[in-house]
Protein backbone atom coordinates (compact mmCIF):
# COMPACT_ATOMS: atom_id res chain seq x y z
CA UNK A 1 0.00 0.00 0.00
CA UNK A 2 2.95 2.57 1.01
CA UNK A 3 4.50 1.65 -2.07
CA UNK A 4 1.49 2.70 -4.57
CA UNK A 5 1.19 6.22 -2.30
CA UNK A 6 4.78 6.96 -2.64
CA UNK A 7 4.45 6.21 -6.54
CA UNK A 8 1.98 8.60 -6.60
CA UNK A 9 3.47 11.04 -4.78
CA UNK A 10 6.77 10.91 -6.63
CA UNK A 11 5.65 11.07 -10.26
CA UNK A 12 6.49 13.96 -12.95
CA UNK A 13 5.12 17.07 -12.04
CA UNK A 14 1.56 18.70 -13.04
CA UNK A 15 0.44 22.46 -13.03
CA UNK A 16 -0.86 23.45 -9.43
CA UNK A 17 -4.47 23.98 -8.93
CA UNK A 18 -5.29 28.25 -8.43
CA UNK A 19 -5.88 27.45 -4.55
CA UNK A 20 -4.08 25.61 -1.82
CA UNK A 21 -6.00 22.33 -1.64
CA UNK A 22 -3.01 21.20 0.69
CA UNK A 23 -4.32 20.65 3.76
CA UNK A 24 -7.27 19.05 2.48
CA UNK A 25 -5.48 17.02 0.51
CA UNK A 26 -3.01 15.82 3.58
CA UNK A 27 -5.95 15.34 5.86
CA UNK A 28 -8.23 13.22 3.65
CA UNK A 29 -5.13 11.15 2.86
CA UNK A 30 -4.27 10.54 6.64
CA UNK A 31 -7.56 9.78 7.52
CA UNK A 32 -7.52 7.13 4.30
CA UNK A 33 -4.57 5.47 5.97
CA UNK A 34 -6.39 5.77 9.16
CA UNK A 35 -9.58 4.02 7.94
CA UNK A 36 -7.93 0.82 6.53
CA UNK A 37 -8.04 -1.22 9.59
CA UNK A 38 -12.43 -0.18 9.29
CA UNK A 39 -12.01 1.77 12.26
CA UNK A 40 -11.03 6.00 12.76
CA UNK A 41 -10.54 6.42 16.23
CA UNK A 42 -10.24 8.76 18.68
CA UNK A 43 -6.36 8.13 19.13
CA UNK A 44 -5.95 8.08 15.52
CA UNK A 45 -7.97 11.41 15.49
CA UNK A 46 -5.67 13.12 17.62
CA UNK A 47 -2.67 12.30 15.99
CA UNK A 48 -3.87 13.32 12.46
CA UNK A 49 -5.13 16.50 14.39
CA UNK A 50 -1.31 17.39 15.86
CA UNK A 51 0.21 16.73 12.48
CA UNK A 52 -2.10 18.72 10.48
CA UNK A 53 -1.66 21.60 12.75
CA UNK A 54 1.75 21.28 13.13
CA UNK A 55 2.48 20.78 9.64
CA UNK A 56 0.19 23.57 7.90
CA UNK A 57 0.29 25.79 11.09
CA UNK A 58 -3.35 25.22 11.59
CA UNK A 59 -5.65 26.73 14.77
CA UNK A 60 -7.61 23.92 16.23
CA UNK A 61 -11.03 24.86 14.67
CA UNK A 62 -9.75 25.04 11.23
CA UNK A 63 -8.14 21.06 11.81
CA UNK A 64 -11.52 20.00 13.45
CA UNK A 65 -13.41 21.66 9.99
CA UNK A 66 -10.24 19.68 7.25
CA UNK A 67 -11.20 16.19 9.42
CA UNK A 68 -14.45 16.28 9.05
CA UNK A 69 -14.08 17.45 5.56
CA UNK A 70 -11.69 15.07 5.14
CA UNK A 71 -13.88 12.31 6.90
CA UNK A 72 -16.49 12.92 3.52
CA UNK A 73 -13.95 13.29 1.04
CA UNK A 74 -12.60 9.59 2.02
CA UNK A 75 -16.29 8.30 2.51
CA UNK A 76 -17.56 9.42 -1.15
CA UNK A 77 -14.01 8.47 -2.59
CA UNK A 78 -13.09 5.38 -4.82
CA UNK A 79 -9.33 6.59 -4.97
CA UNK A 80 -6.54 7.97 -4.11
CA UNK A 81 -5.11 9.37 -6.86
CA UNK A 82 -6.93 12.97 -7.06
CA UNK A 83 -5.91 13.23 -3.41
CA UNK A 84 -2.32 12.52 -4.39
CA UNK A 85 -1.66 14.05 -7.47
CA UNK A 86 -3.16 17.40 -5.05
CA UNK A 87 0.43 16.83 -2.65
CA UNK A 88 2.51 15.82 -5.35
CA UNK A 89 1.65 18.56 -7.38
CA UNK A 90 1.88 21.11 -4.81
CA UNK A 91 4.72 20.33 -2.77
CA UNK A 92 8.64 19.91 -2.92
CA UNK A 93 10.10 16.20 -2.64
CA UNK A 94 10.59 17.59 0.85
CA UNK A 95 7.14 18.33 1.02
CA UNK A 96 6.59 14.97 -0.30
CA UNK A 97 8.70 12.78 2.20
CA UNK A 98 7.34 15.02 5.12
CA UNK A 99 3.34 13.99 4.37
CA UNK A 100 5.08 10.26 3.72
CA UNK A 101 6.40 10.35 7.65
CA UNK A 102 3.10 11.92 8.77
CA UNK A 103 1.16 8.73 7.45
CA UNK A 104 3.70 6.67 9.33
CA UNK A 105 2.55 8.34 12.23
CA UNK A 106 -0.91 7.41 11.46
CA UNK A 107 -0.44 3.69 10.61
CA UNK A 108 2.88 2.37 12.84
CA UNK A 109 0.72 2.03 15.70
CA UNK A 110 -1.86 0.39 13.91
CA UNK A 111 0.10 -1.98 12.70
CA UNK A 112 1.97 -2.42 15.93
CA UNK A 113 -1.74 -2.99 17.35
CA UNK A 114 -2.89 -4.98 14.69
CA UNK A 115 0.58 -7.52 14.91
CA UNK A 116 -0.24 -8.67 18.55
């Protein structure tokens, strides 16, 4: 799975969309990682909160409104690759490899949970 999201993130560049979809496009994708165990908790919540307002210097209000935007987005979606080509397009390969550690953070401790 972290293979086909770093493909997409990695691929030639497009033009950039006239607004910053950024955030939106981070938060959906966390909260895509976040989903594929069938469960978004309140743990995983909290950690996608801190990195989206850490990351995008966010006030807490304007996180709470990108997850539950995001929390739509993911429901109505039946890919990833709009989402995707959003980051890839917009940011640096710095840019890139920060939002790859970010979904680490989201899906380590799953995975650590899910291994026991």
């Amino acid at each position: 799975m972290l293979a086909r999201i770093r493909s997409l993130l990695f691929t030639p560049e497009a033009p950039l969309p006239d607004a910053d979809p950024l955030p939106a496009a981070a938060a959906a994708l966390l909260i895509e990682a976040a989903v594929m165990d069938g469960d978004f908790d309140a743990d995983e919540r909290a950690v996608i909160a801190d990195l989206l307002g850490r990351r995008f210097d966010l006030e807490p209000g304007e996180v709470a409104t990108l997850i539950e935007d995001g929390e739509r987005a993911v429901a109505q979606s039946v890919e990833l690759y709009g989402t995707t080509r959003v980051l890839k397009d917009g940011l640096d390969h710095q840019g890139r490899l920060e939002v790859m550690e970010m979904l680490w953070q989201v899906v380590w401790p799953m995975a650590k949970m899910h291994s026991r």
